[in-house]
C-alpha atoms as a PDB file:
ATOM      1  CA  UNK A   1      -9.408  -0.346 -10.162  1.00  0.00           C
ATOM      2  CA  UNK A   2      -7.159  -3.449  -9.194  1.00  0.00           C
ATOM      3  CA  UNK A   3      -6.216  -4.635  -5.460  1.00  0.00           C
ATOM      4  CA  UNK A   4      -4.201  -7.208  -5.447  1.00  0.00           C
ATOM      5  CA  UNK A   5      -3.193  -9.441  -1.838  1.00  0.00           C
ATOM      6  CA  UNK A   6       0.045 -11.792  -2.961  1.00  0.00           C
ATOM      7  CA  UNK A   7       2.584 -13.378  -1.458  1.00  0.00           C
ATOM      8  CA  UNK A   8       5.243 -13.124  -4.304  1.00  0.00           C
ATOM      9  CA  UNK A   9       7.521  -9.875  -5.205  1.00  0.00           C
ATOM     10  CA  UNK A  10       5.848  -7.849  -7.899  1.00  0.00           C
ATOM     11  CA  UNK A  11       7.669  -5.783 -10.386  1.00  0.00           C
ATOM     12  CA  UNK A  12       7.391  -2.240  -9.479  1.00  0.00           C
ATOM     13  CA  UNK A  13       8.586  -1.422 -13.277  1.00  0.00           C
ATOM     14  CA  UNK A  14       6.243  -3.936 -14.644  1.00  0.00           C
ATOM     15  CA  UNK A  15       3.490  -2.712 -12.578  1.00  0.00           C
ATOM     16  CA  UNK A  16       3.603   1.324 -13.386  1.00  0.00           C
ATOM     17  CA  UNK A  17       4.206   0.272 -17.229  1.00  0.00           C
ATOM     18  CA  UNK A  18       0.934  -1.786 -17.147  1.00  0.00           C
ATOM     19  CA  UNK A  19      -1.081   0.937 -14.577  1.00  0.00           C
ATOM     20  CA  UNK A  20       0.228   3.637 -16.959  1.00  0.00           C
ATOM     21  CA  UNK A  21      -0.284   2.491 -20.364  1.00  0.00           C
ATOM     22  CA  UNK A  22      -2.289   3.775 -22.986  1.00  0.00           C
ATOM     23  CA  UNK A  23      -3.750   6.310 -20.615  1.00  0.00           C
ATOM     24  CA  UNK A  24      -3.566   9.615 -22.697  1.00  0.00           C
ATOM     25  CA  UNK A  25      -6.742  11.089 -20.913  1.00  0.00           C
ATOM     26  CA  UNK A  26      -4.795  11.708 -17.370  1.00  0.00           C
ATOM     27  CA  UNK A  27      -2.429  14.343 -16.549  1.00  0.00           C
ATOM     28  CA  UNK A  28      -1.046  12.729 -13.739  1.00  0.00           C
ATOM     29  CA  UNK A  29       0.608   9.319 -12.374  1.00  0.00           C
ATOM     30  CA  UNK A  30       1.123   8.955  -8.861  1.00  0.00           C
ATOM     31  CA  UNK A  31       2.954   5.600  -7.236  1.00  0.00           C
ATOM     32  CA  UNK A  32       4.350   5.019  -3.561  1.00  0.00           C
ATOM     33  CA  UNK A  33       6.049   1.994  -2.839  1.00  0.00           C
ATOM     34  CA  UNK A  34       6.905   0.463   0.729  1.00  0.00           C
ATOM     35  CA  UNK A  35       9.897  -1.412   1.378  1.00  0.00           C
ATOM     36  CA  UNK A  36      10.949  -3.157   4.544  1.00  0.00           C
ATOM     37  CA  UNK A  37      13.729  -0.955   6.431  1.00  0.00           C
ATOM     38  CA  UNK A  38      16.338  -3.031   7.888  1.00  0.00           C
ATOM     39  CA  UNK A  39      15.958  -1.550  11.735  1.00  0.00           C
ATOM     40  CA  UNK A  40      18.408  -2.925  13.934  1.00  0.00           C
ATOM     41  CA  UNK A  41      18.934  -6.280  13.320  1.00  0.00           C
ATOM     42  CA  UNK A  42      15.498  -7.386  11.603  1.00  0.00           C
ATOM     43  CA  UNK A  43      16.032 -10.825   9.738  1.00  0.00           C
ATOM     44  CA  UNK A  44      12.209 -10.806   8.621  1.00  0.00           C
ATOM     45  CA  UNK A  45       9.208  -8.913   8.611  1.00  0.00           C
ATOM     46  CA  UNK A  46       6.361 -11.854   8.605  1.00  0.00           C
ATOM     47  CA  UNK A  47       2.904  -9.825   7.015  1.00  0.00           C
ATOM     48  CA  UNK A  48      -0.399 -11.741   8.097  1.00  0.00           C
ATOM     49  CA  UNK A  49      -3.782 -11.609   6.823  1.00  0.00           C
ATOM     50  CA  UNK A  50      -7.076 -13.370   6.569  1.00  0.00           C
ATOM     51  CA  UNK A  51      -7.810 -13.866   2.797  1.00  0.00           C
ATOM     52  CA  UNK A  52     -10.957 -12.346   1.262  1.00  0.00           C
ATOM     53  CA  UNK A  53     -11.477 -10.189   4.091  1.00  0.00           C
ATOM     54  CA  UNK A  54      -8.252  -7.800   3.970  1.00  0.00           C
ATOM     55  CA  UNK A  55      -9.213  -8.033  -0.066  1.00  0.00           C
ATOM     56  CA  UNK A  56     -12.831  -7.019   0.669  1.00  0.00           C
ATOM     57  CA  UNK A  57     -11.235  -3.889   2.937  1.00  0.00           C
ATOM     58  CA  UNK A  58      -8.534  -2.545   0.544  1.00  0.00           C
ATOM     59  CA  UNK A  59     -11.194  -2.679  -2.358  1.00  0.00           C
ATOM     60  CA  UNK A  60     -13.411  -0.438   0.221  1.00  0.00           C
ATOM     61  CA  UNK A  61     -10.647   2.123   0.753  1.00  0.00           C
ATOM     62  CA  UNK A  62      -9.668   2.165  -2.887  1.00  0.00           C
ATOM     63  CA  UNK A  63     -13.454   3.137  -3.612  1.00  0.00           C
ATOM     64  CA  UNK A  64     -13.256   5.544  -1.237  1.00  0.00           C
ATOM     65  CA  UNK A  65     -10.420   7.385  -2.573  1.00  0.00           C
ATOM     66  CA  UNK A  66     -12.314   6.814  -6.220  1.00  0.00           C
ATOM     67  CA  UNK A  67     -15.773   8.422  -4.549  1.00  0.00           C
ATOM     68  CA  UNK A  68     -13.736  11.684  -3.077  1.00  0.00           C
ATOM     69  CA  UNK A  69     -11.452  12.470  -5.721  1.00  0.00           C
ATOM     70  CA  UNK A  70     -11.143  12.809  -9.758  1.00  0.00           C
ATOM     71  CA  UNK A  71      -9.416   9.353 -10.753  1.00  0.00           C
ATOM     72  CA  UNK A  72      -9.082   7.783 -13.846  1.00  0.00           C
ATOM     73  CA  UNK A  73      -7.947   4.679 -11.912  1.00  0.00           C
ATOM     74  CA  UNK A  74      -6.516   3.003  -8.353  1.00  0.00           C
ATOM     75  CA  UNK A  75      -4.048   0.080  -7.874  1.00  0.00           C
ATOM     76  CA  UNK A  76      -2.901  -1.174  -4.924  1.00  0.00           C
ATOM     77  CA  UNK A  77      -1.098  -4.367  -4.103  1.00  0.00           C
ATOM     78  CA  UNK A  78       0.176  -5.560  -1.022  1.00  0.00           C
ATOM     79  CA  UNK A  79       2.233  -8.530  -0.122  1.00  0.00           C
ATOM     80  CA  UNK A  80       1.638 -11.295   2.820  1.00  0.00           C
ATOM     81  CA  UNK A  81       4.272 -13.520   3.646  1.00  0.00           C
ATOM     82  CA  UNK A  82       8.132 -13.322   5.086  1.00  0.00           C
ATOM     83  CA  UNK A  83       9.997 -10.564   3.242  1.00  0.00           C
ATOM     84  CA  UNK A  84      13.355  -9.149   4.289  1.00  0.00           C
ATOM     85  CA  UNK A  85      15.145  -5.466   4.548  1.00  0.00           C
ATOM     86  CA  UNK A  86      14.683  -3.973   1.258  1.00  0.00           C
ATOM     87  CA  UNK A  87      11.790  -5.857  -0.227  1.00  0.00           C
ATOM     88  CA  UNK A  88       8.677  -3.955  -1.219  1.00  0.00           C
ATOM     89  CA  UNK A  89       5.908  -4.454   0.901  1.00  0.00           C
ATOM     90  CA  UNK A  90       3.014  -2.740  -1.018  1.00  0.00           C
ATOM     91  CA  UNK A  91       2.474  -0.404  -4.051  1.00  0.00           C
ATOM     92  CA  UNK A  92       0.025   2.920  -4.173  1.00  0.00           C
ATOM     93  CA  UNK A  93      -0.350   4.010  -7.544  1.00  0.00           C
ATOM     94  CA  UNK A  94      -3.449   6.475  -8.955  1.00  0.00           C
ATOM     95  CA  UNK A  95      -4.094   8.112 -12.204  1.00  0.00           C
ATOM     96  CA  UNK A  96      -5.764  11.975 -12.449  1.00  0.00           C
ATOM     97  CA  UNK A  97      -6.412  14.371 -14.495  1.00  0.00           C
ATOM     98  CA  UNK A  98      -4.405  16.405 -12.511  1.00  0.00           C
ATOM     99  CA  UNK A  99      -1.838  16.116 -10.008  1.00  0.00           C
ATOM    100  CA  UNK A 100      -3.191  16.631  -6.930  1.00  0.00           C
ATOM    101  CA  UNK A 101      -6.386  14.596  -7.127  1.00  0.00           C
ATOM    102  CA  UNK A 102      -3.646  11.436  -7.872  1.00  0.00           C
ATOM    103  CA  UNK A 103      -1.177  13.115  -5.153  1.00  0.00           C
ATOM    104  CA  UNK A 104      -4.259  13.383  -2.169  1.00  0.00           C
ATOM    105  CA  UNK A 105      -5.500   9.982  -3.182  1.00  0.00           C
ATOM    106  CA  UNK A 106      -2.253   8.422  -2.876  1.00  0.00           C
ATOM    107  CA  UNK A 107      -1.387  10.054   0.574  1.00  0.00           C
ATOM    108  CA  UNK A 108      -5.285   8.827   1.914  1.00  0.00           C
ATOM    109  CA  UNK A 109      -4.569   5.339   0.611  1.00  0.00           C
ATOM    110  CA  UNK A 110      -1.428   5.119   2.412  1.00  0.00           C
ATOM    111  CA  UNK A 111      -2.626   6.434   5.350  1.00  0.00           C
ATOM    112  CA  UNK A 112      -5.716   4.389   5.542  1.00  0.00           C
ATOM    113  CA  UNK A 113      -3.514   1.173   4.572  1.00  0.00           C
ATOM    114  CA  UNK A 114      -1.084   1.812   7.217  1.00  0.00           C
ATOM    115  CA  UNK A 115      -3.241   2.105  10.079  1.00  0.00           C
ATOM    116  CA  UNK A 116      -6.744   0.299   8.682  1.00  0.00           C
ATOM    117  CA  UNK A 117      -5.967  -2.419   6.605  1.00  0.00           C
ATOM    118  CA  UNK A 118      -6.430  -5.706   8.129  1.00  0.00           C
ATOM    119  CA  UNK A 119      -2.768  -6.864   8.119  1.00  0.00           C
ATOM    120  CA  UNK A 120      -0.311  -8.191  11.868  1.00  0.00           C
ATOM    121  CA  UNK A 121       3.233  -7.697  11.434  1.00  0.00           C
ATOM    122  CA  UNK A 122       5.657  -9.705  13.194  1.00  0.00           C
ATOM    123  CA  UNK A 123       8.956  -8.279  13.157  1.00  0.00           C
ATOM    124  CA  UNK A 124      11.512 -11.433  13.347  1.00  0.00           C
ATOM    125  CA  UNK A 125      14.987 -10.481  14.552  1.00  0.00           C
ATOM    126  CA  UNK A 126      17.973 -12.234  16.702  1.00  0.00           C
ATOM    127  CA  UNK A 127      16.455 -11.348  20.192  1.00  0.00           C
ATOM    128  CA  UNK A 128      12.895 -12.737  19.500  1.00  0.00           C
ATOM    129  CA  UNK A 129       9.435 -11.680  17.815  1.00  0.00           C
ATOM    130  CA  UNK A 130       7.361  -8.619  17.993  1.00  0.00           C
ATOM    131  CA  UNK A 131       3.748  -7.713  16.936  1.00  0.00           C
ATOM    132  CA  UNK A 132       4.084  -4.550  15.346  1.00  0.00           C
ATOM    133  CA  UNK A 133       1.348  -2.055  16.356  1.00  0.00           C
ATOM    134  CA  UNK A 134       0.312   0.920  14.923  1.00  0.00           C
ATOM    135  CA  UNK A 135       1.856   3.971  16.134  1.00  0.00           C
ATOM    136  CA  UNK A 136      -0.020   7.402  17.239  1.00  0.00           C
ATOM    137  CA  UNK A 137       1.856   9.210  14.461  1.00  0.00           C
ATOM    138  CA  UNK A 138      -0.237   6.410  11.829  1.00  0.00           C
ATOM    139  CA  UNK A 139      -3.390   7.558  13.874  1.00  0.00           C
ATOM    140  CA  UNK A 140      -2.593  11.449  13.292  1.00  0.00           C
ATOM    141  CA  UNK A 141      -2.045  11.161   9.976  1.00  0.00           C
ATOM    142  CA  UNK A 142      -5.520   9.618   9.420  1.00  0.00           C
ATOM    143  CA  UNK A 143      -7.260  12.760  10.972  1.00  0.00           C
ATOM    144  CA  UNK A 144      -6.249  15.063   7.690  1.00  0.00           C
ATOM    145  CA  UNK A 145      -8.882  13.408   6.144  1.00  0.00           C
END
């Protein structure tokens, strides 16, 4: 398992090379990556955190996932920092057996990071600044599980 809180882009290629290799014992490869959408006219999406306790959190939701389904493994990285419209926010990616162990695990660890992981978003556009809050379709999604 590897959580990782940065501020610099990561290499999404790099990354599912690296998560993937060698691993001839898993059937499956799962990855999800966010990007920033460029709503309206967003200049900046500024990510917040406090450092060692969003790590702390993300490495409790990644055991989660580990404790409910059959992984071989779990990496998650998320960025902090100003990023603009098309830059990738975070990566999912989990390794199975079978597909729908990685598949479940990587829908509960996007759920759980969208709506539970100790990030504040400020959106930064032309007419001013907003906190972004989590919405009540984030909360829904959480009650699958």
């Amino acid at each position: 398992m590897r959580v990782v809180v940065q501020e610099a882009p990561f290499d999404f290629g790099a990354e599912c090379d690296r998560f993937a290799a060698g691993r001839r014992d898993m059937g499956a490869v799962v990855t999800f990556t966010g990007v920033v959408r460029g709503d309206g006219d967003l200049a900046t999406m500024e990510i917040e955190h406090y450092p060692g306790m969003t790590e702390k959190a993300l490495t409790a939701i990644a055991e989660e996932a580990q404790a409910r389904w059959s992984l071989g493994d779990v990496l998650v990285i998320h960025r902090h920092g100003p990023m603009r419209p098309g830059e990738r926010i975070m990566m999912v990616a989990t390794t199975a057996p079978h597909r729908r162990d990685a598949f479940e695990a990587a829908e509960y660890l996007m759920d759980y990071l969208k709506s539970r992981a100790p990030f504040w978003k400020k959106e930064r556009a032309k007419d001013g600044d907003k906190w972004v809050a989590a919405t009540e379709a984030d909360e829904q999604a959480l009650t699958r599980w």
